[in-house]
C-alpha atoms as a PDB file:
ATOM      1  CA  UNK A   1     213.177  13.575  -3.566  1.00  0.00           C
ATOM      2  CA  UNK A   2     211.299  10.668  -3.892  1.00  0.00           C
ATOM      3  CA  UNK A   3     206.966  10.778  -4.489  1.00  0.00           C
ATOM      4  CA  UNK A   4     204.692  10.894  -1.591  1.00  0.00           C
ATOM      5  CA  UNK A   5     203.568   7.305  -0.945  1.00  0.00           C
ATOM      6  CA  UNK A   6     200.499   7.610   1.637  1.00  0.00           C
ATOM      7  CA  UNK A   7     197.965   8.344  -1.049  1.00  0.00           C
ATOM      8  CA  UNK A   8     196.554   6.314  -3.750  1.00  0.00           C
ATOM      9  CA  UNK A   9     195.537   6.644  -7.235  1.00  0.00           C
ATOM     10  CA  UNK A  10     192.343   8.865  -5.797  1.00  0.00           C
ATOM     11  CA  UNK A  11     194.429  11.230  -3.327  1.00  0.00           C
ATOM     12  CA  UNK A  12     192.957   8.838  -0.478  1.00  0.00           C
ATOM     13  CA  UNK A  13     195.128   8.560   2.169  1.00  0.00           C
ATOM     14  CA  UNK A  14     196.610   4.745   2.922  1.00  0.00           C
ATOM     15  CA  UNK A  15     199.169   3.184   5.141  1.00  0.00           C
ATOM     16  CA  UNK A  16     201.683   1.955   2.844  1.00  0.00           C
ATOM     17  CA  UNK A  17     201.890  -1.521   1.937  1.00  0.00           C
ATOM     18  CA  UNK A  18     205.478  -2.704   2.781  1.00  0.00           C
ATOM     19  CA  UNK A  19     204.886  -6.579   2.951  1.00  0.00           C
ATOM     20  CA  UNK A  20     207.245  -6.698  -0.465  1.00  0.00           C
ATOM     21  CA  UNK A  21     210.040  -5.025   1.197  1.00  0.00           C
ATOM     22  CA  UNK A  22     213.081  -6.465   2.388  1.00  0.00           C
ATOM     23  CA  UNK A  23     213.814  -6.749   6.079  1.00  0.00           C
ATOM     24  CA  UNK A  24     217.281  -4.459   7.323  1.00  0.00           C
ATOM     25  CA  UNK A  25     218.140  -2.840  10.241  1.00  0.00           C
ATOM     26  CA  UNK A  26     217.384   0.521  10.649  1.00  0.00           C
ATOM     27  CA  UNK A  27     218.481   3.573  12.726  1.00  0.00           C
ATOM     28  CA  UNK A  28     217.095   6.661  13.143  1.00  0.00           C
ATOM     29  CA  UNK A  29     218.158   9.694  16.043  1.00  0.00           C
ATOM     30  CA  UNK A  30     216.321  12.687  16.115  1.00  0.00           C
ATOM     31  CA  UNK A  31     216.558  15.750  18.286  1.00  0.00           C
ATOM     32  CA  UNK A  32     215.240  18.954  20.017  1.00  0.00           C
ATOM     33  CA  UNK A  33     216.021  22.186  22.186  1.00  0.00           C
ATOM     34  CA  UNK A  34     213.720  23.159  24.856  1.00  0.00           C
ATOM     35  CA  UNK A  35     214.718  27.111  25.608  1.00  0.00           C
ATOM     36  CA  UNK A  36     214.050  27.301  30.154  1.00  0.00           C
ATOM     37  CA  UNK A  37     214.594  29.910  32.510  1.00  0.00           C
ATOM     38  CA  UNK A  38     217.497  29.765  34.390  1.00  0.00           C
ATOM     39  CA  UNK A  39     215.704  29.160  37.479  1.00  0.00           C
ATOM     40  CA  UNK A  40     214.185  26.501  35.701  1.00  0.00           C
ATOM     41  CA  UNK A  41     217.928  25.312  34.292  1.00  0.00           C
ATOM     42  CA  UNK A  42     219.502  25.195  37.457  1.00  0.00           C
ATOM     43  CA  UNK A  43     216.742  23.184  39.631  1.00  0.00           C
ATOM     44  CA  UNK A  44     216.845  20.903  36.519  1.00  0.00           C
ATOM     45  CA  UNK A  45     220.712  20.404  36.459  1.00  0.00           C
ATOM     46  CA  UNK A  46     220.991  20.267  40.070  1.00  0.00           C
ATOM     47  CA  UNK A  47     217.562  17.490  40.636  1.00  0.00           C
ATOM     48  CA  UNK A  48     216.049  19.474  43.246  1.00  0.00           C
ATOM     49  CA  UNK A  49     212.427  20.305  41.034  1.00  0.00           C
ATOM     50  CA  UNK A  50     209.544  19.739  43.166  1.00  0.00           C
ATOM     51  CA  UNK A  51     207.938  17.447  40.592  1.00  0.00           C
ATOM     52  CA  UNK A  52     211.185  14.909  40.712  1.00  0.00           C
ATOM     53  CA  UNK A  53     213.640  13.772  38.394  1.00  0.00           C
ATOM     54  CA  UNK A  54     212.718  16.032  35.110  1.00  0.00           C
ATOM     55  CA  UNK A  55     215.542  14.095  33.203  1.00  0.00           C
ATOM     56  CA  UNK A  56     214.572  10.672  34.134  1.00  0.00           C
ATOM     57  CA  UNK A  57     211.487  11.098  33.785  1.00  0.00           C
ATOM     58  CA  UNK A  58     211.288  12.789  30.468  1.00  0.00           C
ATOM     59  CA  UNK A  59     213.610   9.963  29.586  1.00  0.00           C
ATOM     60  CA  UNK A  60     211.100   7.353  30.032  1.00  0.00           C
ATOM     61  CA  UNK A  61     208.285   9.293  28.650  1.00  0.00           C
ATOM     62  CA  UNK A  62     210.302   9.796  25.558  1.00  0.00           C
ATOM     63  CA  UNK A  63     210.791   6.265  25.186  1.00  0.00           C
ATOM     64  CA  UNK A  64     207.691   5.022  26.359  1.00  0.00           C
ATOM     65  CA  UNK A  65     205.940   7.591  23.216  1.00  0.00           C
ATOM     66  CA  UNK A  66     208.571   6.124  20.620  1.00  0.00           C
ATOM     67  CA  UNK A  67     206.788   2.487  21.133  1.00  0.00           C
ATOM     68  CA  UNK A  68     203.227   4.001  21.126  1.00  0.00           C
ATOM     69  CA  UNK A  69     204.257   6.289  17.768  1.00  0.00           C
ATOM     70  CA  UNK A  70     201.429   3.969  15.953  1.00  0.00           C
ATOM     71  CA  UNK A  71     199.208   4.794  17.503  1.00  0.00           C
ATOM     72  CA  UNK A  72     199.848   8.848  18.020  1.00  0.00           C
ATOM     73  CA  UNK A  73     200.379   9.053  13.959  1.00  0.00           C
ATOM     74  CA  UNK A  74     197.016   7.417  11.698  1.00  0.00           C
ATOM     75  CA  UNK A  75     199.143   5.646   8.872  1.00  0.00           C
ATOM     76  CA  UNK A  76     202.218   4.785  10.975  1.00  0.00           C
ATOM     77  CA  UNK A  77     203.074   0.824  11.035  1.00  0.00           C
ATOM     78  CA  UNK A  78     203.669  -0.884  14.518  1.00  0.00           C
ATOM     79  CA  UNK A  79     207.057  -1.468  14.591  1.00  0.00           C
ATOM     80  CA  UNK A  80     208.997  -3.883  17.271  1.00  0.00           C
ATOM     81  CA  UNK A  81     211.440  -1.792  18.366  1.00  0.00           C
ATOM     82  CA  UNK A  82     215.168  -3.361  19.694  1.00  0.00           C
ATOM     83  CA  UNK A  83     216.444  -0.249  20.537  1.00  0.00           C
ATOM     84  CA  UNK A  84     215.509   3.258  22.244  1.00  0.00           C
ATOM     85  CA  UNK A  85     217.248   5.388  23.855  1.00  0.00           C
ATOM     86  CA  UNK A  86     217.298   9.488  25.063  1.00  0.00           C
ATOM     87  CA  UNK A  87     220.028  11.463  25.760  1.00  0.00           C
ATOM     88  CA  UNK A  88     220.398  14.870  26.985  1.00  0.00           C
ATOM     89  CA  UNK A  89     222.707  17.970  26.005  1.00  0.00           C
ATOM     90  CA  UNK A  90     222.834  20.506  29.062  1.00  0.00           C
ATOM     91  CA  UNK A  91     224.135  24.185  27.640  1.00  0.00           C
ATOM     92  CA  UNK A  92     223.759  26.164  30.807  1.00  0.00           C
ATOM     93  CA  UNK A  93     225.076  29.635  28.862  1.00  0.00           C
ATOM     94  CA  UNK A  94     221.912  29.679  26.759  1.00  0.00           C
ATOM     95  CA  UNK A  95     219.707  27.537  29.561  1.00  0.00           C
ATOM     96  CA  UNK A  96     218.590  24.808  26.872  1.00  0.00           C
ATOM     97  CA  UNK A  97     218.717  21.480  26.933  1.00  0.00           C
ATOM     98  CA  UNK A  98     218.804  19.143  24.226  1.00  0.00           C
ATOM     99  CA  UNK A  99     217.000  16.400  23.754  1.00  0.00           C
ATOM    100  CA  UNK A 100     218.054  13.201  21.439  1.00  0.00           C
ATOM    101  CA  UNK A 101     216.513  10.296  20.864  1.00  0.00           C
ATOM    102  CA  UNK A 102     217.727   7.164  18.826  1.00  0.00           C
ATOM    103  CA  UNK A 103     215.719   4.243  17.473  1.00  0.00           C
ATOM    104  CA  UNK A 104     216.507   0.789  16.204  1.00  0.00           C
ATOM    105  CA  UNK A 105     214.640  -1.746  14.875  1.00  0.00           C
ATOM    106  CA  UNK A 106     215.048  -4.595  12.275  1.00  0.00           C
ATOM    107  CA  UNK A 107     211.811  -4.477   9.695  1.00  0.00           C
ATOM    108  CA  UNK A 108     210.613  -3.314   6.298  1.00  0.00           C
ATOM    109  CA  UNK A 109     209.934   0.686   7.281  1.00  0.00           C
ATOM    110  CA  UNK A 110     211.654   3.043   8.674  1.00  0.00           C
ATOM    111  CA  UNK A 111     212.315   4.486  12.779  1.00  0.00           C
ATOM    112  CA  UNK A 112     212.126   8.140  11.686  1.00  0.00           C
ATOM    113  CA  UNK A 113     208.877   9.031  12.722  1.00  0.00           C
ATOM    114  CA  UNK A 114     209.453   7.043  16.065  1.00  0.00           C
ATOM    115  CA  UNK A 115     212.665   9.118  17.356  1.00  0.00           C
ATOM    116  CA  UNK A 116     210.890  12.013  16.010  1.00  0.00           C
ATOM    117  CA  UNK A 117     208.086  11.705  18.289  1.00  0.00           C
ATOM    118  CA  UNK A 118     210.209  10.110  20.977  1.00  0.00           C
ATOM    119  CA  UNK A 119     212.064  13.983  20.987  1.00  0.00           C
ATOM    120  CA  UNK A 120     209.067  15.793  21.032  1.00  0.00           C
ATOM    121  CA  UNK A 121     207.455  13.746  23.923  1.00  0.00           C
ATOM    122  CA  UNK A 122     210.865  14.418  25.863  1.00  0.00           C
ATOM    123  CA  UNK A 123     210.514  17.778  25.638  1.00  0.00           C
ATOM    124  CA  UNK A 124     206.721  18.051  26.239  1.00  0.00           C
ATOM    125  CA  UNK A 125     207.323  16.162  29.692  1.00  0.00           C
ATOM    126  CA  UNK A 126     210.291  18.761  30.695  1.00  0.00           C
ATOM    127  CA  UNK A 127     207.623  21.205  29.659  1.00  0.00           C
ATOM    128  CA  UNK A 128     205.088  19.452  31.729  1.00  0.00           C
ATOM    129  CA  UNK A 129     207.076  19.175  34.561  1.00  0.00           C
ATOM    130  CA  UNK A 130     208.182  22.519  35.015  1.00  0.00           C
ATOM    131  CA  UNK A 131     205.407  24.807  33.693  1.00  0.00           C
ATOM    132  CA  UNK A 132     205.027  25.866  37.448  1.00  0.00           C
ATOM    133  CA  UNK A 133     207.695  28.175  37.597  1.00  0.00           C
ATOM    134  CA  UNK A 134     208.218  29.042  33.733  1.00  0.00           C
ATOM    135  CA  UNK A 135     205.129  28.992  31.453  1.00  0.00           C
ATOM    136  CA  UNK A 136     207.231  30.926  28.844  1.00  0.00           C
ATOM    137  CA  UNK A 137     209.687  27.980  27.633  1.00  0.00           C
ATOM    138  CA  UNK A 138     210.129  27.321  23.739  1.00  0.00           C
ATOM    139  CA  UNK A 139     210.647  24.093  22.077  1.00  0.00           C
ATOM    140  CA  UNK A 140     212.791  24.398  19.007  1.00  0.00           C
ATOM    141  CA  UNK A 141     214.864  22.701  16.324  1.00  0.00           C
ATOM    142  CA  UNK A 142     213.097  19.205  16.087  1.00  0.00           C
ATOM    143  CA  UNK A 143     214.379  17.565  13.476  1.00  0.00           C
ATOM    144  CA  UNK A 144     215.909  14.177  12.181  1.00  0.00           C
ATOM    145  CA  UNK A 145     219.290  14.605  12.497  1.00  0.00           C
ATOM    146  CA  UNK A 146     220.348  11.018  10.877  1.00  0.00           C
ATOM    147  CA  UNK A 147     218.541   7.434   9.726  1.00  0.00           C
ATOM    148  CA  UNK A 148     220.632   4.575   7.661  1.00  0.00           C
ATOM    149  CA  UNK A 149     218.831   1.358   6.293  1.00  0.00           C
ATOM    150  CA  UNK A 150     216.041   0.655   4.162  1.00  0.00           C
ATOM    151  CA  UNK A 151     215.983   1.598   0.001  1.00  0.00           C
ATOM    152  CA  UNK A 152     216.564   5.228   0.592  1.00  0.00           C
ATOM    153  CA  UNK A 153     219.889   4.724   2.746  1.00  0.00           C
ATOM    154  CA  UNK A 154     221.711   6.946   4.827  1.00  0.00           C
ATOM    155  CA  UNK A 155     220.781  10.527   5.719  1.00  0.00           C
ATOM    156  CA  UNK A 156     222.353  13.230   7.523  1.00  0.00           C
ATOM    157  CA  UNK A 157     221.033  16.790   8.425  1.00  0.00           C
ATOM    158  CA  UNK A 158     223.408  19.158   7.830  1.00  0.00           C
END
């Protein structure tokens, strides 16, 4: 495990200086569960919630938080991103649906924190959406699932 790199020689906290590093593409997916009723479930999977599209919609909030991460996280750089996508994982058994969202971008830091809150937003907006009928739904299991590029490399979660 490497050091933490967002403080300086006085604990103070800094955005780190990357203009040294080199320039490689990087990748970074992460994802998350968000635990509905099956009422909920089944207006979802069949688009007839009152509110609209919950998928599509989520979708492009998801995305739409990704590009804004700077500015949600204090010592996060702005990145220009050339990639961002969601993806969803229906499991109607358990009545969750999963959430993933992948980042690309060519630049000197990494996407991680951008997918990260790319899932998260996702699943706030299905959330938001459909708190009407089901104020008791948990969001679980956000994590980075995989990044490549950059000094560190590749990463998996197991």
């Amino acid at each position: 495990m490497g050091e933490l790199t967002h403080f300086d020689k006085e604990g103070n906290a800094v955005m780190v200086d990357v203009s040294q590093k080199a320039e490689t593409e990087r990748t970074a997916t992460a994802k998350g569960i968000i635990r509905v009723s099956r009422e909920v479930f089944e207006k979802i999977q069949a688009g007839t919630m009152a509110k609209g599209d919950v998928l599509g919609i989520a979708r492009t909030a998801g995305i739409m938080a990704a590009k804004r991460t700077w500015e949600l996280i204090p010592l996060c750089h702005l990145l220009a991103l050339t990639k961002c996508s969601v993806d969803f994982e229906l499991y109607p058994e358990s009545c969750e649906i999963e959430a993933a969202c992948t980042v690309k971008t060519v630049g000197k830091t990494g996407v991680e924190m951008e997918a990260l809150t790319g899932a998260q937003i996702t699943l706030l907006t299905i959330y938001d959406m459909c708190k009407a009928l089901d104020r008791s739904m948990v969001m679980t299991d956000i994590r980075l699932c995989e990044k490549s590029g950059g000094k560190s490399g590749e990463y998996r979660h197991d």
